[in-house]
PDB file of N, CA and C in Angstrom:
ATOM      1  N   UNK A   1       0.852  -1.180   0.000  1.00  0.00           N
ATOM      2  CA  UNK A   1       0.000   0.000   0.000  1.00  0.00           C
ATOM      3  C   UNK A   1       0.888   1.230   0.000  1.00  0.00           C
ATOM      4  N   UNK A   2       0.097   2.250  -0.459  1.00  0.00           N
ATOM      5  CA  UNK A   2       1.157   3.282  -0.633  1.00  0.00           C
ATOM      6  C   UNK A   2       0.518   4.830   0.182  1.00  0.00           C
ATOM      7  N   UNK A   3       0.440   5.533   0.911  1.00  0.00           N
ATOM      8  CA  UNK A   3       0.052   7.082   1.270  1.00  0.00           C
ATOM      9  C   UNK A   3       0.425   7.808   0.394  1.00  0.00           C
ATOM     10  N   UNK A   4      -0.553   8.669  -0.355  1.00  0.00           N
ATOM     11  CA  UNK A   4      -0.126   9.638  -1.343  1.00  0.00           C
ATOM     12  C   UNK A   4      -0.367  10.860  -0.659  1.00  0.00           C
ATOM     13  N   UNK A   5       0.599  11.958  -0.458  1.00  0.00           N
ATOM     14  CA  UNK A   5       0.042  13.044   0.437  1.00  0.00           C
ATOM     15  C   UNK A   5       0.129  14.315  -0.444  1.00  0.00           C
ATOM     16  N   UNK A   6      -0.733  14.984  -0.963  1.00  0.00           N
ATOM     17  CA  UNK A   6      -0.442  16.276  -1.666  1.00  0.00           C
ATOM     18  C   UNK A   6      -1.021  17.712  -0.782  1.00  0.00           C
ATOM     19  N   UNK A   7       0.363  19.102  -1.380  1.00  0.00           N
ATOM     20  CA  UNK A   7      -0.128  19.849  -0.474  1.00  0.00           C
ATOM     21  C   UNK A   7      -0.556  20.945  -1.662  1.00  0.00           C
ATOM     22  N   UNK A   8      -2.000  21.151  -1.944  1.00  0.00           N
ATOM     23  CA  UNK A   8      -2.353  21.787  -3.329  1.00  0.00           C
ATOM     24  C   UNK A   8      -3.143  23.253  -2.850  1.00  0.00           C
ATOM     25  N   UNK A   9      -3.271  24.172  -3.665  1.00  0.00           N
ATOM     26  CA  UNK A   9      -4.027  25.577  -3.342  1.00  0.00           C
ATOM     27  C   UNK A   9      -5.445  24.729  -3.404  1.00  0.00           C
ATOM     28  N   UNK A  10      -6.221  25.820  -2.374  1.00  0.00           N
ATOM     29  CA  UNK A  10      -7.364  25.411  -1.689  1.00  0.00           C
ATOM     30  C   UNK A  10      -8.273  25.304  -3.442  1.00  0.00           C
ATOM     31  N   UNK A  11      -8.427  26.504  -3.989  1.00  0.00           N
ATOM     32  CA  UNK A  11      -9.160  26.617  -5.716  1.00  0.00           C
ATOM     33  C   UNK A  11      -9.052  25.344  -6.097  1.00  0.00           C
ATOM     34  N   UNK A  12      -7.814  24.588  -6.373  1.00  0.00           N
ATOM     35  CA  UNK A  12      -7.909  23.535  -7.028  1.00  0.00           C
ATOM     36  C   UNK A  12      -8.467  21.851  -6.476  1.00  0.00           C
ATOM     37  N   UNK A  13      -9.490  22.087  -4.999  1.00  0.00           N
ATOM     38  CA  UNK A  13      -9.859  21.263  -4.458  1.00  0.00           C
ATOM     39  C   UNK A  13     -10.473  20.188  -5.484  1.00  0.00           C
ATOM     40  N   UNK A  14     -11.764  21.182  -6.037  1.00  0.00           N
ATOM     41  CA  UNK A  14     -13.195  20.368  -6.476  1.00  0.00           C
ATOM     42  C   UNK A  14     -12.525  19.630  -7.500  1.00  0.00           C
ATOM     43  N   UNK A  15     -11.161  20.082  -8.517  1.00  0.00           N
ATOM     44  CA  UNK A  15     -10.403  19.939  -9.886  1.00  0.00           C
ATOM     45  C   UNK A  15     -10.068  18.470  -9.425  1.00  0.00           C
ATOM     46  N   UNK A  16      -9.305  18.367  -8.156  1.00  0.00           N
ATOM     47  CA  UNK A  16      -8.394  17.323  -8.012  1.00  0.00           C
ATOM     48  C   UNK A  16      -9.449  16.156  -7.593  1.00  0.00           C
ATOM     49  N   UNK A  17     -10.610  16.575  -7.001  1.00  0.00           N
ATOM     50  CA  UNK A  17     -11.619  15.450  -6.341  1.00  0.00           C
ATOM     51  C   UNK A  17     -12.416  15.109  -7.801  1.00  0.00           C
ATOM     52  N   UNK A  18     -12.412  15.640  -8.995  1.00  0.00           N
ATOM     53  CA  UNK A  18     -13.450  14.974 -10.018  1.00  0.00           C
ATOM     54  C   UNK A  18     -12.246  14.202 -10.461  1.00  0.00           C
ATOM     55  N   UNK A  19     -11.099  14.687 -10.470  1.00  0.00           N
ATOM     56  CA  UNK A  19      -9.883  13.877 -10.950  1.00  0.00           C
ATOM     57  C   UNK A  19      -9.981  12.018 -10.572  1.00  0.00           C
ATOM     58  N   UNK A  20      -9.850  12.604  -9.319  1.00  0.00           N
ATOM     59  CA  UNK A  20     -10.028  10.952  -8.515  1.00  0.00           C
ATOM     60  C   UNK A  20     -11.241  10.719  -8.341  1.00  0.00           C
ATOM     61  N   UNK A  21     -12.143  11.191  -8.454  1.00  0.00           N
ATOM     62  CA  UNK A  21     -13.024  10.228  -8.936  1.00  0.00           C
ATOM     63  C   UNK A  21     -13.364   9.507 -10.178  1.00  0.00           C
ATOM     64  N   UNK A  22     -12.937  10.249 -10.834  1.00  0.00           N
ATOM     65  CA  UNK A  22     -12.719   9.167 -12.243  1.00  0.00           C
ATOM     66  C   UNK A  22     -12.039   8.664 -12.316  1.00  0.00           C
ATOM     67  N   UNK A  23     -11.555   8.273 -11.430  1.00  0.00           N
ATOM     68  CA  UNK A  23     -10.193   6.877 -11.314  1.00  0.00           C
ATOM     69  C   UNK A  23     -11.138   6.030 -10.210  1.00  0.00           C
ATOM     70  N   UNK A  24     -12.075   5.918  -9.374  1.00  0.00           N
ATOM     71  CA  UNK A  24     -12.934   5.476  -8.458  1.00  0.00           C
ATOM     72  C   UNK A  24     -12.013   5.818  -7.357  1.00  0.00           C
ATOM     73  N   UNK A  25     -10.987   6.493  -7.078  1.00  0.00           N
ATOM     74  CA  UNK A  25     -10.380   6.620  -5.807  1.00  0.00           C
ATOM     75  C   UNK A  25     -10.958   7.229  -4.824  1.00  0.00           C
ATOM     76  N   UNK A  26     -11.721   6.427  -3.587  1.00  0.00           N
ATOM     77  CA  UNK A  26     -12.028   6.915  -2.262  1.00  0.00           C
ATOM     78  C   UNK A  26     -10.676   7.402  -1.006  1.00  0.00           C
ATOM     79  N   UNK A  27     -11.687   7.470  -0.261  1.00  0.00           N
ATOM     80  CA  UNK A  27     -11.214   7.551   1.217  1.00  0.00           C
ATOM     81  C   UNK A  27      -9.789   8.779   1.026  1.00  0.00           C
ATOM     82  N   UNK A  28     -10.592  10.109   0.372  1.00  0.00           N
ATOM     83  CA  UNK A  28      -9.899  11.296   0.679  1.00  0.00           C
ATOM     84  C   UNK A  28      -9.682  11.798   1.573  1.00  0.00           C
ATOM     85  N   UNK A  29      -8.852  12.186   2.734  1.00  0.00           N
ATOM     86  CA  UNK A  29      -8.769  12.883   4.003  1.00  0.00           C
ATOM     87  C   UNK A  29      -8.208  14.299   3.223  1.00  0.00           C
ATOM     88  N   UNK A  30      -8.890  15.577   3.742  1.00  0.00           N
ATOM     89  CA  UNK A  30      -8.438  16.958   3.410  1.00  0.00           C
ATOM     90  C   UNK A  30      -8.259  17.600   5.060  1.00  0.00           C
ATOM     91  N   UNK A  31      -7.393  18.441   4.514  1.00  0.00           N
ATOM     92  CA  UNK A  31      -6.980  19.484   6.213  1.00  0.00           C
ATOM     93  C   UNK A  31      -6.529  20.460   5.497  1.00  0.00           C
ATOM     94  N   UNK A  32      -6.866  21.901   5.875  1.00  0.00           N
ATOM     95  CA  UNK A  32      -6.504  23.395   5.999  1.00  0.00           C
ATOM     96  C   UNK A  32      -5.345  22.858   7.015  1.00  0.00           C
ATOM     97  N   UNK A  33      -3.955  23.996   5.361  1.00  0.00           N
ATOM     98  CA  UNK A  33      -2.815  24.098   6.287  1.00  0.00           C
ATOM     99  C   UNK A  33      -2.349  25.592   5.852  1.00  0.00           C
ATOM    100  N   UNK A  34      -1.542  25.403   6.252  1.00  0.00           N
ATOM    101  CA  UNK A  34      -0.480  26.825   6.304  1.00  0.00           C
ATOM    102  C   UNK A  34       0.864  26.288   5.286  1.00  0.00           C
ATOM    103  N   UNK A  35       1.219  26.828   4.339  1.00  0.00           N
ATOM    104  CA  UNK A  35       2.328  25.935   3.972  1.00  0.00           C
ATOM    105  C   UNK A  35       3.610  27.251   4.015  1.00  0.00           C
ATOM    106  N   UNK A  36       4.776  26.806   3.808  1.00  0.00           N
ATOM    107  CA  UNK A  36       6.064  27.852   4.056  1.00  0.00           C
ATOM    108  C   UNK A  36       7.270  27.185   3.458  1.00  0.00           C
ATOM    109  N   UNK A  37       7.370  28.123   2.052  1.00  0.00           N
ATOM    110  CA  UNK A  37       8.619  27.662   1.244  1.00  0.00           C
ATOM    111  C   UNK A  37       9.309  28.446   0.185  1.00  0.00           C
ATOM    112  N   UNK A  38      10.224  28.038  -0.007  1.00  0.00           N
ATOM    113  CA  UNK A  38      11.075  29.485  -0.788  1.00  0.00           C
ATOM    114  C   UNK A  38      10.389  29.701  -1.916  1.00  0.00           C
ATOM    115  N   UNK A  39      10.453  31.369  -2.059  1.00  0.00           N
ATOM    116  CA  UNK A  39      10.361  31.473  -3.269  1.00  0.00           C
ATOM    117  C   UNK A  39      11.635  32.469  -3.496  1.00  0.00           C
ATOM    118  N   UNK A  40      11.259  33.304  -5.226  1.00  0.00           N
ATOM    119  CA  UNK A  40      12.315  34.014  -5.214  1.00  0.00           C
ATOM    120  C   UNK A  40      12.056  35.737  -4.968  1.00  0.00           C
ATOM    121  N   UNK A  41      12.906  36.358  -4.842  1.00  0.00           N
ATOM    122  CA  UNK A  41      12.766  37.785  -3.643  1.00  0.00           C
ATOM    123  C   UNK A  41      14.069  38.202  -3.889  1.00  0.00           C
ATOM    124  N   UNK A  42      13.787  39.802  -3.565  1.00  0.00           N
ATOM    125  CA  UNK A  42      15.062  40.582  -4.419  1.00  0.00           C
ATOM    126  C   UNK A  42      15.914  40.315  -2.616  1.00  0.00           C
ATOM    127  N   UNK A  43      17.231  39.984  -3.667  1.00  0.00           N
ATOM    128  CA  UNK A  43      18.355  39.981  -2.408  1.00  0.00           C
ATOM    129  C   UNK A  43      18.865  41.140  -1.845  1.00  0.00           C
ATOM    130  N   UNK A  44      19.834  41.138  -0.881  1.00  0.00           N
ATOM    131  CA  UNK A  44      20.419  42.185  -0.461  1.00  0.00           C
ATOM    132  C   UNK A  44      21.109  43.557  -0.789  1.00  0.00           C
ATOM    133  N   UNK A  45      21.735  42.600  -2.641  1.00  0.00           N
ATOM    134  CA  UNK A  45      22.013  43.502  -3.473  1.00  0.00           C
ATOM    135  C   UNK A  45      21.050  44.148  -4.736  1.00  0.00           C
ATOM    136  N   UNK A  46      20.063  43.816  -4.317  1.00  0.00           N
ATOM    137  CA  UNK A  46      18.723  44.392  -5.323  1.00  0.00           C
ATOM    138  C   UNK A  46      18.296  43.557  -6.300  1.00  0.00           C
ATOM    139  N   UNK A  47      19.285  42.297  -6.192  1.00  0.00           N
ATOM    140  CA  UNK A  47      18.933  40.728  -7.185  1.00  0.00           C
ATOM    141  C   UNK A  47      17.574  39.800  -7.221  1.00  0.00           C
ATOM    142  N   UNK A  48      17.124  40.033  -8.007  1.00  0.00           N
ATOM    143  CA  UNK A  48      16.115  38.892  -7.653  1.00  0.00           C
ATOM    144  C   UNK A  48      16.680  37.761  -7.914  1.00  0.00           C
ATOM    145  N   UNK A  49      17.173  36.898  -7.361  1.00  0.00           N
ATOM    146  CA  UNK A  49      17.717  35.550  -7.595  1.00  0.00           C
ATOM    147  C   UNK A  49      17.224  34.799  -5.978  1.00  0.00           C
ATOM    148  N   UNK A  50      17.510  35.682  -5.374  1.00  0.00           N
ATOM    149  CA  UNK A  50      17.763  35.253  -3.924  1.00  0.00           C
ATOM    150  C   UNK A  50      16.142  34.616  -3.549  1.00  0.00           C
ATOM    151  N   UNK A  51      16.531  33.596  -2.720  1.00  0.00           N
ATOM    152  CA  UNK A  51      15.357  32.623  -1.977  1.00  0.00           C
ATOM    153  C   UNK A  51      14.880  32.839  -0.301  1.00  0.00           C
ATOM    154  N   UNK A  52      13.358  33.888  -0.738  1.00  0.00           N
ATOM    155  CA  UNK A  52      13.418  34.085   0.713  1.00  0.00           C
ATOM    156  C   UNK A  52      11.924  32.882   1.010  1.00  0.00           C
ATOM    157  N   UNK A  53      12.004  33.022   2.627  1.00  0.00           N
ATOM    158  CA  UNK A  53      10.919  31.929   3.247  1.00  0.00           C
ATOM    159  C   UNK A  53       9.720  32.853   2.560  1.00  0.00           C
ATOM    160  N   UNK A  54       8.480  31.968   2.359  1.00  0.00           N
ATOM    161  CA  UNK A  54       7.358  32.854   2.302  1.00  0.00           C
ATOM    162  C   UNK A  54       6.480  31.660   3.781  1.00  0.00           C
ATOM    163  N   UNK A  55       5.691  32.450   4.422  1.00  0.00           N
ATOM    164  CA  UNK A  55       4.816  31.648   4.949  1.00  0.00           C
ATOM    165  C   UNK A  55       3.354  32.053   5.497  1.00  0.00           C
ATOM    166  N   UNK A  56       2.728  30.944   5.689  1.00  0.00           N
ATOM    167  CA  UNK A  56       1.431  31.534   5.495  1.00  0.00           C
ATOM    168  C   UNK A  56       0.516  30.947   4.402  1.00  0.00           C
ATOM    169  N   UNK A  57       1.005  30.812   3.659  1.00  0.00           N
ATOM    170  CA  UNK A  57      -0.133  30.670   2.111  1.00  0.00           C
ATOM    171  C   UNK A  57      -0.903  29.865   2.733  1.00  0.00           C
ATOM    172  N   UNK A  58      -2.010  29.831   2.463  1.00  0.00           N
ATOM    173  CA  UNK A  58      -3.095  28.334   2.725  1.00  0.00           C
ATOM    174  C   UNK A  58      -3.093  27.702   1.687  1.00  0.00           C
ATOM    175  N   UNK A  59      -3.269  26.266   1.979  1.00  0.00           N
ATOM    176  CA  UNK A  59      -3.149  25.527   1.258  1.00  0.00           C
ATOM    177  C   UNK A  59      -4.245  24.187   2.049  1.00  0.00           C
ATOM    178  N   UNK A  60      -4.342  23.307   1.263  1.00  0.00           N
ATOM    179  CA  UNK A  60      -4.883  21.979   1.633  1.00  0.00           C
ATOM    180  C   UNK A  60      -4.196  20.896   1.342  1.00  0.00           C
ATOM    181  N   UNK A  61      -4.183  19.926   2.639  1.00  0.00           N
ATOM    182  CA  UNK A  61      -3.330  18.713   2.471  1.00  0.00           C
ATOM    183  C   UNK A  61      -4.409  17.121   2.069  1.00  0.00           C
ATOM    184  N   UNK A  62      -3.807  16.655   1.358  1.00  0.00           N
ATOM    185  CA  UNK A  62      -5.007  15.765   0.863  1.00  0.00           C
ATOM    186  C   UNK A  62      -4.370  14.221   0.835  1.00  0.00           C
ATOM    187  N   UNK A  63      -4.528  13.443   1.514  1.00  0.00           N
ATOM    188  CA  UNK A  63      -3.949  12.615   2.091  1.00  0.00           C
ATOM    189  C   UNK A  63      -5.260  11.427   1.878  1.00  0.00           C
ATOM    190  N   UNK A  64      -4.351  10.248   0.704  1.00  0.00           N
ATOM    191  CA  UNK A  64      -5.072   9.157   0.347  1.00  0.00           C
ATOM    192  C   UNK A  64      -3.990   7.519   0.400  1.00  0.00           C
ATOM    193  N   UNK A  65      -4.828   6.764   0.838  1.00  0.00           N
ATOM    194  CA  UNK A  65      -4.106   5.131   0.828  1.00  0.00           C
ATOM    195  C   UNK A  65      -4.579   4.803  -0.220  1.00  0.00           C
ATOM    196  N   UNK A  66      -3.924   3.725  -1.169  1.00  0.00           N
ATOM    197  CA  UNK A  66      -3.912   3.160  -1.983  1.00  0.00           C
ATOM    198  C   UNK A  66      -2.757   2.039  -2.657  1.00  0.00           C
ATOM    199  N   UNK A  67      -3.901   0.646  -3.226  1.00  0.00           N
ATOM    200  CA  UNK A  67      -3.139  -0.060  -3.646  1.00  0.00           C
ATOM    201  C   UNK A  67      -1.460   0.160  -4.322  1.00  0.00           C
ATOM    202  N   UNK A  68      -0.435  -0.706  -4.113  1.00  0.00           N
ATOM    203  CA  UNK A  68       0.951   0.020  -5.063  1.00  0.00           C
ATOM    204  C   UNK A  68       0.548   0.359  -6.297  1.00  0.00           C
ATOM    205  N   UNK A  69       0.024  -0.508  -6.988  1.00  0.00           N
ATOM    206  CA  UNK A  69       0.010  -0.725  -8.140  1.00  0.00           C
ATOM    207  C   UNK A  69      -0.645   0.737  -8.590  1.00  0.00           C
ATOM    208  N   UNK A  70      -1.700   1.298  -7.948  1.00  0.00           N
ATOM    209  CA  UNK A  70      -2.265   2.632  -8.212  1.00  0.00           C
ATOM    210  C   UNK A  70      -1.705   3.885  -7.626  1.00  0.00           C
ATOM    211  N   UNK A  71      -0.430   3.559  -6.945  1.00  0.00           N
ATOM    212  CA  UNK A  71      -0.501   5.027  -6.384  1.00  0.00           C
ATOM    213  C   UNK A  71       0.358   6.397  -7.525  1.00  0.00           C
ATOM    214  N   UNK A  72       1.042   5.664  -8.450  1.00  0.00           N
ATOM    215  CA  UNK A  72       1.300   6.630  -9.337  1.00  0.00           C
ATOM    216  C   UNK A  72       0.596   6.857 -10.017  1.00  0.00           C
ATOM    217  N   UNK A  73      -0.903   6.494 -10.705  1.00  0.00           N
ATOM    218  CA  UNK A  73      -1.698   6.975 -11.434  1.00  0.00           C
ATOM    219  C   UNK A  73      -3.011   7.855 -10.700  1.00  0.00           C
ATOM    220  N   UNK A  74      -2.440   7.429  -9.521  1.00  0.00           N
ATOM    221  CA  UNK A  74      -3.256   8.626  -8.392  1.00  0.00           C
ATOM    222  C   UNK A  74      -2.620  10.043  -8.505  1.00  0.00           C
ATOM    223  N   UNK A  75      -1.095   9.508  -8.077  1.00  0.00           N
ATOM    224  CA  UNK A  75      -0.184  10.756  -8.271  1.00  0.00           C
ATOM    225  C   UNK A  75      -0.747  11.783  -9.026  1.00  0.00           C
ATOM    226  N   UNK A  76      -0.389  10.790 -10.770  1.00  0.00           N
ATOM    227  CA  UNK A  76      -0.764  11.931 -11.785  1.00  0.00           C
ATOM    228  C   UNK A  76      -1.798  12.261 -11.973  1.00  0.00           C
ATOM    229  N   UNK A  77      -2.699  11.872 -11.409  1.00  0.00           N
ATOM    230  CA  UNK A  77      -4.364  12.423 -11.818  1.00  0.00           C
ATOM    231  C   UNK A  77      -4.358  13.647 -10.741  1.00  0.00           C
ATOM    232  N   UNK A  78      -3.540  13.583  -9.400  1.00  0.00           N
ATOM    233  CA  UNK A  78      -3.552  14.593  -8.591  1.00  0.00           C
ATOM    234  C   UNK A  78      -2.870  16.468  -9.315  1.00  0.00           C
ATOM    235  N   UNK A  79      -1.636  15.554  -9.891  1.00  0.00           N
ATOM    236  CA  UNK A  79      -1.053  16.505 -10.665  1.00  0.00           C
ATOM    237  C   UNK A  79      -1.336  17.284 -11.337  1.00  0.00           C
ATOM    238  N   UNK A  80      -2.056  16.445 -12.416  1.00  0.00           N
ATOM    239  CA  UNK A  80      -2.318  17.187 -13.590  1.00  0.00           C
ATOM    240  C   UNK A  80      -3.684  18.448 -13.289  1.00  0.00           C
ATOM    241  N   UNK A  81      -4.649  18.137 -12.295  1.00  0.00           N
ATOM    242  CA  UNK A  81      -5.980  18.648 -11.533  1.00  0.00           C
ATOM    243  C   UNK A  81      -5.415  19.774 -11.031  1.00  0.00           C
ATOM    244  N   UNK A  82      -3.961  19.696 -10.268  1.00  0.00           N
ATOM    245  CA  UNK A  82      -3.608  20.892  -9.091  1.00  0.00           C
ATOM    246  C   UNK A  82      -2.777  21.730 -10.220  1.00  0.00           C
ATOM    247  N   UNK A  83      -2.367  21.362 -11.119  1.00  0.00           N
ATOM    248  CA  UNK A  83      -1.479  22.442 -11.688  1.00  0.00           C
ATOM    249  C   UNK A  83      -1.998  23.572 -12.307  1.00  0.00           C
ATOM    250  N   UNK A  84      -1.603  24.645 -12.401  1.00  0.00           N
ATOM    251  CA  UNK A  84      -1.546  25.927 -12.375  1.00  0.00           C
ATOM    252  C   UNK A  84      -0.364  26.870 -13.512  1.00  0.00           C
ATOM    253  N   UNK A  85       0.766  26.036 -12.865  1.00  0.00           N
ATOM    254  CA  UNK A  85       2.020  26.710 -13.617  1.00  0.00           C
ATOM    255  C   UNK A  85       2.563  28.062 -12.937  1.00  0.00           C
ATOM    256  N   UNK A  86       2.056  28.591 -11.915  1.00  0.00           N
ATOM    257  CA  UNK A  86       2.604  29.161 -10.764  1.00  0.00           C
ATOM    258  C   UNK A  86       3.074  28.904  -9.894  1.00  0.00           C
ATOM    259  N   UNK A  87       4.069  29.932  -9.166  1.00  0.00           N
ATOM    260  CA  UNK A  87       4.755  29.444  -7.524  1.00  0.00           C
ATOM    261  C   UNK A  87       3.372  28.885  -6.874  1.00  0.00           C
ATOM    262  N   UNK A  88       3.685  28.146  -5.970  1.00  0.00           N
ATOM    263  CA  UNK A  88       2.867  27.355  -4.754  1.00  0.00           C
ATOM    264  C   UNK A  88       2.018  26.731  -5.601  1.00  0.00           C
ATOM    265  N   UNK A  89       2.233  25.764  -6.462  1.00  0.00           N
ATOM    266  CA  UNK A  89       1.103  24.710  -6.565  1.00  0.00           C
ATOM    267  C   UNK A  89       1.316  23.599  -6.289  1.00  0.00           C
ATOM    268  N   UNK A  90       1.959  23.365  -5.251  1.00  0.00           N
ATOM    269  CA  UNK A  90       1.996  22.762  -4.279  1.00  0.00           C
ATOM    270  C   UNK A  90       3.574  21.401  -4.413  1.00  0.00           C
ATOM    271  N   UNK A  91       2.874  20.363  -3.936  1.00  0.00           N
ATOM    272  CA  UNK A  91       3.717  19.020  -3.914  1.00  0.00           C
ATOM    273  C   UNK A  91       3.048  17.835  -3.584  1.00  0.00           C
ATOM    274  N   UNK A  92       3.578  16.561  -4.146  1.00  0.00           N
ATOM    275  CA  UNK A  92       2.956  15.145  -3.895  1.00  0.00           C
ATOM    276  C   UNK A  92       3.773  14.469  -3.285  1.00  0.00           C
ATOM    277  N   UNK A  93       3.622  13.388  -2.515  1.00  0.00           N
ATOM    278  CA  UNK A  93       4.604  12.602  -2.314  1.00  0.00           C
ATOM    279  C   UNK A  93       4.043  11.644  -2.140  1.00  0.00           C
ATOM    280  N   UNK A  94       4.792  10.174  -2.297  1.00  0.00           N
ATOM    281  CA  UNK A  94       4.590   8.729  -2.398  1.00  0.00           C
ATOM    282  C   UNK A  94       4.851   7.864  -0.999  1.00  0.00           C
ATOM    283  N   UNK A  95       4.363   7.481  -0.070  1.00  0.00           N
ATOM    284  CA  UNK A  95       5.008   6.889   0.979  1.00  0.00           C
ATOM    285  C   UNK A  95       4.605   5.613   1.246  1.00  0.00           C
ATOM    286  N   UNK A  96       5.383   4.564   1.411  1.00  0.00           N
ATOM    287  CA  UNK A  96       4.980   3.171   1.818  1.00  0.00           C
ATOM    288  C   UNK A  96       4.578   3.033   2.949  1.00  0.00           C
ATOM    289  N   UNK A  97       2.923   2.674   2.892  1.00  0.00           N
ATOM    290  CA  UNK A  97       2.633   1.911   4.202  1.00  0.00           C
ATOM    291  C   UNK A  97       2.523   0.702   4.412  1.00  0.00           C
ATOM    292  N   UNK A  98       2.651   0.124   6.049  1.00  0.00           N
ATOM    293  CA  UNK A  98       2.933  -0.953   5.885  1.00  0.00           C
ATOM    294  C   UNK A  98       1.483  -1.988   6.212  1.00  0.00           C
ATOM    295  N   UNK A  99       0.950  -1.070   7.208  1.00  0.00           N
ATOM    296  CA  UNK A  99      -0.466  -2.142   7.157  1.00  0.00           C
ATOM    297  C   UNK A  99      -1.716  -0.502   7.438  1.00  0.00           C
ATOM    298  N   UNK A 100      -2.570  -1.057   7.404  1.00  0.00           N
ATOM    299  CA  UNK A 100      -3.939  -0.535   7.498  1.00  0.00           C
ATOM    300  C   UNK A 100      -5.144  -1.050   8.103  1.00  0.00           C
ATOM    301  N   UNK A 101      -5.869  -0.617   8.627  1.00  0.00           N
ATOM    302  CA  UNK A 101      -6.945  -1.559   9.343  1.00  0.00           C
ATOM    303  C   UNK A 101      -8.447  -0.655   9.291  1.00  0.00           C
ATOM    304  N   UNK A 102      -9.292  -1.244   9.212  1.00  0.00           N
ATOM    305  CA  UNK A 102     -10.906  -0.290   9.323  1.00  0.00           C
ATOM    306  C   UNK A 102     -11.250  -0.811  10.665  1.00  0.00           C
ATOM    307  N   UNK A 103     -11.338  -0.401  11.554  1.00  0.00           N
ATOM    308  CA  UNK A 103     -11.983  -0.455  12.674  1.00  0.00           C
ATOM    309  C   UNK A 103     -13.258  -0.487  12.596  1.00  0.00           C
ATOM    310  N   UNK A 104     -13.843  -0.224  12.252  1.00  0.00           N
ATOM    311  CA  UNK A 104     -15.828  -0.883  11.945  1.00  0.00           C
ATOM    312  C   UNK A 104     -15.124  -2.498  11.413  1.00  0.00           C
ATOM    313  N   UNK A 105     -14.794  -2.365  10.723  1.00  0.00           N
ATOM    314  CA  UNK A 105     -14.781  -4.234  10.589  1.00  0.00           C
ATOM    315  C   UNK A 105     -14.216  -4.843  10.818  1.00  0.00           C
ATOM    316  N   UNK A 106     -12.660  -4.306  10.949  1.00  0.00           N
ATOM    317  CA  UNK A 106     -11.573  -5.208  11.453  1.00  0.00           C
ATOM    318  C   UNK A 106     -10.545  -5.881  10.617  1.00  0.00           C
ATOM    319  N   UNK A 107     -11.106  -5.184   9.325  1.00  0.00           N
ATOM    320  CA  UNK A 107     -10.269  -5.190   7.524  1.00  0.00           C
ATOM    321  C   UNK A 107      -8.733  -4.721   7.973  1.00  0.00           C
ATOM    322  N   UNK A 108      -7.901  -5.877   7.331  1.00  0.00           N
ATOM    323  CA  UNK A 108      -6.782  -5.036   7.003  1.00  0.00           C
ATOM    324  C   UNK A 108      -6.110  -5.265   5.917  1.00  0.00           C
ATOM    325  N   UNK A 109      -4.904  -4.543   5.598  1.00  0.00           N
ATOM    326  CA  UNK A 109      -4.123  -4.667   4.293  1.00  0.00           C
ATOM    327  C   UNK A 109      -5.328  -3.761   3.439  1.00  0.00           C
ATOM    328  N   UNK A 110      -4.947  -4.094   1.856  1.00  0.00           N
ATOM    329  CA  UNK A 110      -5.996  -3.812   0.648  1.00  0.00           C
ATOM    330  C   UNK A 110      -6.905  -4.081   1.408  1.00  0.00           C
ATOM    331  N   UNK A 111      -7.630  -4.854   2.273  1.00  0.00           N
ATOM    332  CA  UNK A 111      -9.668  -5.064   1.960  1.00  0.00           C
ATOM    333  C   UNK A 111      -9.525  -3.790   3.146  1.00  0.00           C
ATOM    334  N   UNK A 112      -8.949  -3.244   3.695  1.00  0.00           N
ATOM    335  CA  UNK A 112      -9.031  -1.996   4.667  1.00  0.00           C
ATOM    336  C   UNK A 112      -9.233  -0.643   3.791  1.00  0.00           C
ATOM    337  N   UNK A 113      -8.605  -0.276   2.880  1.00  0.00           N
ATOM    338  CA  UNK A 113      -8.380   0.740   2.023  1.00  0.00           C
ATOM    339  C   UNK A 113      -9.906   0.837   0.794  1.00  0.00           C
TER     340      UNK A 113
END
């Protein structure tokens, strides 16, 4: 099983949820965050090159389990939904989990997810 965690601008919620649903992907968890990461900002010597913190932006974290075999075509369906082509559109990441369980039934592995 794999955790796919993306941190995308709040606008591109409804984009990324018709996304996965046309892949049948359930069991979306979303959370209001705060996200904080470089961008670029005039430096000391009047350069814009330089990388200052920005923080603050809101953003939403969207956090889904899924079979291996699907979690890169989750990925890209997340991707392609959140992009923009501007600073802050966010990030995905892939993480191996190792088990899962539904507590209403007592499912684990895949029949949990």
């Amino acid at each position: 099983m794999k955790k796919i965690e993306a941190v995308i601008k709040p606008f591109k919620l409804d984009d990324v949820q018709a996304g996965l649903g046309a892949l049948e992907a359930t069991g979306l968890t979303v959370v209001e965050v705060s996200s904080c990461g470089l961008g670029l900002g005039a430096g000391g010597d009047g350069a814009h090159d330089a990388r200052i913190a920005t923080v603050g932006a809101p953003k939403v974290k969207l956090e889904i389990i899924v079979e291996d075999e699907r979690a890169v075509l989750v990925a890209e369906a997340i991707e392609r939904a959140a992009h923009t082509g501007r600073d802050g559109d966010g990030t995905i990441t892939i993480l191996r989990v190792d088990e899962a369980v539904r507590i209403r039934t007592g499912e684990r592995g895949d029949a949990a997810i």
